[in-house]
Protein backbone atom coordinates (compact mmCIF):
# COMPACT_ATOMS: atom_id res chain seq x y z
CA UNK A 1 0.00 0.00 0.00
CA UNK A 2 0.73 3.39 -0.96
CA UNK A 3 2.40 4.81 2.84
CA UNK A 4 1.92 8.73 3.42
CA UNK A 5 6.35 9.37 2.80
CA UNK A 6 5.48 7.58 -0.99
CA UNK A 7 4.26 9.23 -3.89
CA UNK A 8 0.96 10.96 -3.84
CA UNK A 9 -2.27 9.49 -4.87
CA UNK A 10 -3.32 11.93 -6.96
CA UNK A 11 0.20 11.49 -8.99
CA UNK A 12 -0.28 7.80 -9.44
CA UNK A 13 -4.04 8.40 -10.56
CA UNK A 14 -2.65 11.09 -13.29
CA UNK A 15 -0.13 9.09 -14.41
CA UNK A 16 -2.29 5.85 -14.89
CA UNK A 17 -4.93 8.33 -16.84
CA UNK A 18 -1.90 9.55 -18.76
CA UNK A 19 -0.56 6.30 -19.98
CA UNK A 20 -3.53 4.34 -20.54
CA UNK A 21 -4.78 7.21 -22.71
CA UNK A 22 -1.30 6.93 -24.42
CA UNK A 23 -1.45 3.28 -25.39
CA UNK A 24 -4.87 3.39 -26.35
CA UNK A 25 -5.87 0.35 -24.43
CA UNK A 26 -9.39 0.74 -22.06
CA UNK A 27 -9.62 0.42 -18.70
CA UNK A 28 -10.74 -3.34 -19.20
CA UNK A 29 -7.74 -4.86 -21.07
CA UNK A 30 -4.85 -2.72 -18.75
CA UNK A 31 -6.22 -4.27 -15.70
CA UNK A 32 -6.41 -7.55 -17.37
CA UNK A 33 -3.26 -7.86 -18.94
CA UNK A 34 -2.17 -6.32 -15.12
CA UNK A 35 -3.93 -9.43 -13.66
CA UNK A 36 -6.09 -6.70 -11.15
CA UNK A 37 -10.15 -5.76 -11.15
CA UNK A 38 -11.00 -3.28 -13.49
CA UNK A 39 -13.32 -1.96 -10.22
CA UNK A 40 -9.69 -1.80 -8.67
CA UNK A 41 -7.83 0.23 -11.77
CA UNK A 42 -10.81 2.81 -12.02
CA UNK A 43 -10.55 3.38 -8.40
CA UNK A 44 -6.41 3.63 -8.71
CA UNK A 45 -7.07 6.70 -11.89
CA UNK A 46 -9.70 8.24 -9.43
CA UNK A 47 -7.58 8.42 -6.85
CA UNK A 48 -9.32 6.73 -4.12
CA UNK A 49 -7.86 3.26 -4.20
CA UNK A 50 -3.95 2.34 -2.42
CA UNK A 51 -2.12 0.44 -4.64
CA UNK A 52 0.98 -2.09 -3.42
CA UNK A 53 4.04 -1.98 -5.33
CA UNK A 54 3.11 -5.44 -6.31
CA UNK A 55 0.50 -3.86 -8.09
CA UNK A 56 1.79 -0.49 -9.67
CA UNK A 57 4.38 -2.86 -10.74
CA UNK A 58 1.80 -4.63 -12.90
CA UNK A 59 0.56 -1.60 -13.89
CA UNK A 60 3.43 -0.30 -15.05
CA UNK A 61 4.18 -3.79 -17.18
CA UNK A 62 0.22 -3.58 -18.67
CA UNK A 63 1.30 0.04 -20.00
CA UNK A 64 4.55 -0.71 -20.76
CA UNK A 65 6.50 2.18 -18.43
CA UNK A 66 8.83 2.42 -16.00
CA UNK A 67 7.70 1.49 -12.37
CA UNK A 68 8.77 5.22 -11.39
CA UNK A 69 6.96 7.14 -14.32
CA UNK A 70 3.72 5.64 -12.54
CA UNK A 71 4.73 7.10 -9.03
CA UNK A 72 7.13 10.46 -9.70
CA UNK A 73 4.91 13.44 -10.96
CA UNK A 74 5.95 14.19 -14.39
CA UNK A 75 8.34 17.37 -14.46
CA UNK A 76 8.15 19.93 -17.77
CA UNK A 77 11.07 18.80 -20.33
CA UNK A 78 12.99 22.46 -21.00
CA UNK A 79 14.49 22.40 -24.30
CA UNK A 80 16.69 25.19 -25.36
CA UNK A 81 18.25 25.76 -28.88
CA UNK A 82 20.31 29.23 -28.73
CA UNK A 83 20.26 31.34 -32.33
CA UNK A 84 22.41 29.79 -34.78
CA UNK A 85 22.02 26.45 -33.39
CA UNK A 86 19.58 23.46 -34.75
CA UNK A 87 19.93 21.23 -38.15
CA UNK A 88 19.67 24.37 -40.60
CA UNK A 89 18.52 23.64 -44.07
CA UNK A 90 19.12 25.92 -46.90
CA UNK A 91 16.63 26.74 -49.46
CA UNK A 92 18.10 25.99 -53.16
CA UNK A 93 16.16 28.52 -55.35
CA UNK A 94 15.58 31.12 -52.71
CA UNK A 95 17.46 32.97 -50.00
CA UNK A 96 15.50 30.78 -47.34
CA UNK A 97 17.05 29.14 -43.95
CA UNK A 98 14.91 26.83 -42.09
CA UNK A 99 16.17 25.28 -38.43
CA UNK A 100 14.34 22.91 -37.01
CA UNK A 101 13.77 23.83 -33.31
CA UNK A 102 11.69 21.22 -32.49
CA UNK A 103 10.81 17.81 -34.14
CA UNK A 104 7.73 15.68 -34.03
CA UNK A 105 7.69 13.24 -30.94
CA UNK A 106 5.89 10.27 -31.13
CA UNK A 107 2.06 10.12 -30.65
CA UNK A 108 1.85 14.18 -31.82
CA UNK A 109 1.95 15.37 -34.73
CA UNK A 110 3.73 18.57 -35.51
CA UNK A 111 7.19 20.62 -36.04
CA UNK A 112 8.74 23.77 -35.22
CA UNK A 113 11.08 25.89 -37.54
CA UNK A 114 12.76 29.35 -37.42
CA UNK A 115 12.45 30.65 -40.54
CA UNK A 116 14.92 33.73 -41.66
CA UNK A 117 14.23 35.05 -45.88
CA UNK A 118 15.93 37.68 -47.34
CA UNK A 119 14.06 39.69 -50.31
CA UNK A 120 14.38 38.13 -53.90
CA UNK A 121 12.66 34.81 -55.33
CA UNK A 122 9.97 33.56 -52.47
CA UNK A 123 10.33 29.87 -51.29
CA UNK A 124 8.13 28.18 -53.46
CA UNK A 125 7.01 24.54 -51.46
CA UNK A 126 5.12 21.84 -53.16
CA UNK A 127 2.20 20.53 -51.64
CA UNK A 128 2.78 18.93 -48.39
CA UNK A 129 1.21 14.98 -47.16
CA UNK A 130 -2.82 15.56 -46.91
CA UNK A 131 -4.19 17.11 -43.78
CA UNK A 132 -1.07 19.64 -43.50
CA UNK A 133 -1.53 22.76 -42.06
CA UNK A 134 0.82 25.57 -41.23
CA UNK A 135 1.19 28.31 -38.78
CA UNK A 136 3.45 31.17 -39.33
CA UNK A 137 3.85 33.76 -36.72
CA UNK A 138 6.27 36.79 -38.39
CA UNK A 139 8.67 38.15 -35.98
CA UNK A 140 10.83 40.66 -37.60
CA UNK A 141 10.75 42.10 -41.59
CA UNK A 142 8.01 41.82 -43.57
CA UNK A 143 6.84 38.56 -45.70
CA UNK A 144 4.14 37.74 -48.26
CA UNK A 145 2.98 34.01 -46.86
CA UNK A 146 0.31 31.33 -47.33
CA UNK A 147 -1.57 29.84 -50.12
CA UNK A 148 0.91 30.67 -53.70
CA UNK A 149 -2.24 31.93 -55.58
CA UNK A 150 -3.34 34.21 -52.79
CA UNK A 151 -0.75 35.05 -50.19
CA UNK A 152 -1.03 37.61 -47.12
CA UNK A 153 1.58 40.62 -46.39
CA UNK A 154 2.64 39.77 -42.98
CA UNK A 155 4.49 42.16 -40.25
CA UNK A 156 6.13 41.69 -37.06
CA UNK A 157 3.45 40.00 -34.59
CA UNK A 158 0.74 38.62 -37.60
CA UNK A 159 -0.17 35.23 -37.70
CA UNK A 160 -1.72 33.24 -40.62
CA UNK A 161 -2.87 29.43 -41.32
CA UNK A 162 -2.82 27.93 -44.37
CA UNK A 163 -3.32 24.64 -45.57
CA UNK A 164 -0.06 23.09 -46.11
CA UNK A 165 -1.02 20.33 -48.68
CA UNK A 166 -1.72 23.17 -51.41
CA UNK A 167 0.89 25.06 -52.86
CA UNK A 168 2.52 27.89 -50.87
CA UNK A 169 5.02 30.51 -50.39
CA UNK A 170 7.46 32.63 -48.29
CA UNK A 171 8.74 35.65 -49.45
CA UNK A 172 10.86 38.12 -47.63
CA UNK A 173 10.21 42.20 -48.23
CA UNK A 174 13.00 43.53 -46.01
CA UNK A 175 16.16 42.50 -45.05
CA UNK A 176 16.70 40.04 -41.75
CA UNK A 177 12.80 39.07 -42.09
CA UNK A 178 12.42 36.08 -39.45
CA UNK A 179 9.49 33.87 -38.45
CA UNK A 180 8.15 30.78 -36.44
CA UNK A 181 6.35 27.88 -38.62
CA UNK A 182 4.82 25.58 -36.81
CA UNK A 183 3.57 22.34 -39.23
CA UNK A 184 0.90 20.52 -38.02
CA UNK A 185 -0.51 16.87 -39.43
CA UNK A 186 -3.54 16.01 -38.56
């Protein structure tokens, strides 16, 4: 049983919640392939049962995790990438830098570039995977972005979304023009 010095009960019943929502498995085939009552899992994610270790231990092999990811309260990941840092890819027909600043982990679906464009021939991108879209948030120049029959002047602090799986573009107006692109698959 869970003792009052061990991990909280409300931090085992959000992690259970977390990573049975994660596999995709119900409540009925975790607490069966954990060998427990489902009556005693739904009272463990409600917070109102006290587990052994026998049984987090279970748990924890049903979900596939780390005994300690079901009893230590999850802690934000800080990721930093300092300017001129990242995997930086070079446009070939345009004066276009994208750095990847953060890559799709599994079970989402979405990345995060720094984009920096310098006036002269847009970046022209073909059509993306289906169900694409993109988020551009313009922090410094000026840009025409989004959809290549129809795109949007942009300044510092405009946002637009477009559908990524059409044609689009990116093209710089001033000098130094920088944004954030966020692609999202849906």
């Amino acid at each position: 049983m869970v003792q009052d010095s061990g991990a909280p009960l409300a931090v085992i019943a959000a992690s259970l919640r977390r990573e049975r929502k994660r596999s995709g498995l119900s409540l009925t085939e975790v607490a069966r392939r954990a060998g427990i009552a489902k009556s005693t899992l739904s009272q463990l994610e409600s917070g109102t049962g006290n587990p052994s270790v026998e049984t987090l231990w279970a748990l924890g092999v049903a979900l596939d995790v780390p005994f300690a990811q079901l009893v230590q309260p999850t802690r934000p990941k800080v990721q930093i990438i300092r300017k001129g840092e990242g995997p930086a890819l070079a446009a070939e027909h345009a004066d276009y830098v994208a750095t990847l600043l953060a890559s799709c982990p599994p079970n989402a679906r979405r990345d995060i570039y720094l984009i920096a464009g310098e006036p002269g021939a847009p970046r022209q991108s073909e059509p993306h995977m289906p169900g694409v879209t993109e988020h551009v948030i313009l922090s410094r120049g000026r840009a025409m972005i989004g959809v290549a029959e129809d795109p949007v002047e942009l300044n510092p602090g405009d946002y637009i979304a477009y559908p990524g799986d059409v044609a689009h573009i990116f093209k710089a107006l001033e000098p130094d023009t920088s944004a954030v692109l966020v692609s999202e698959h849906t």
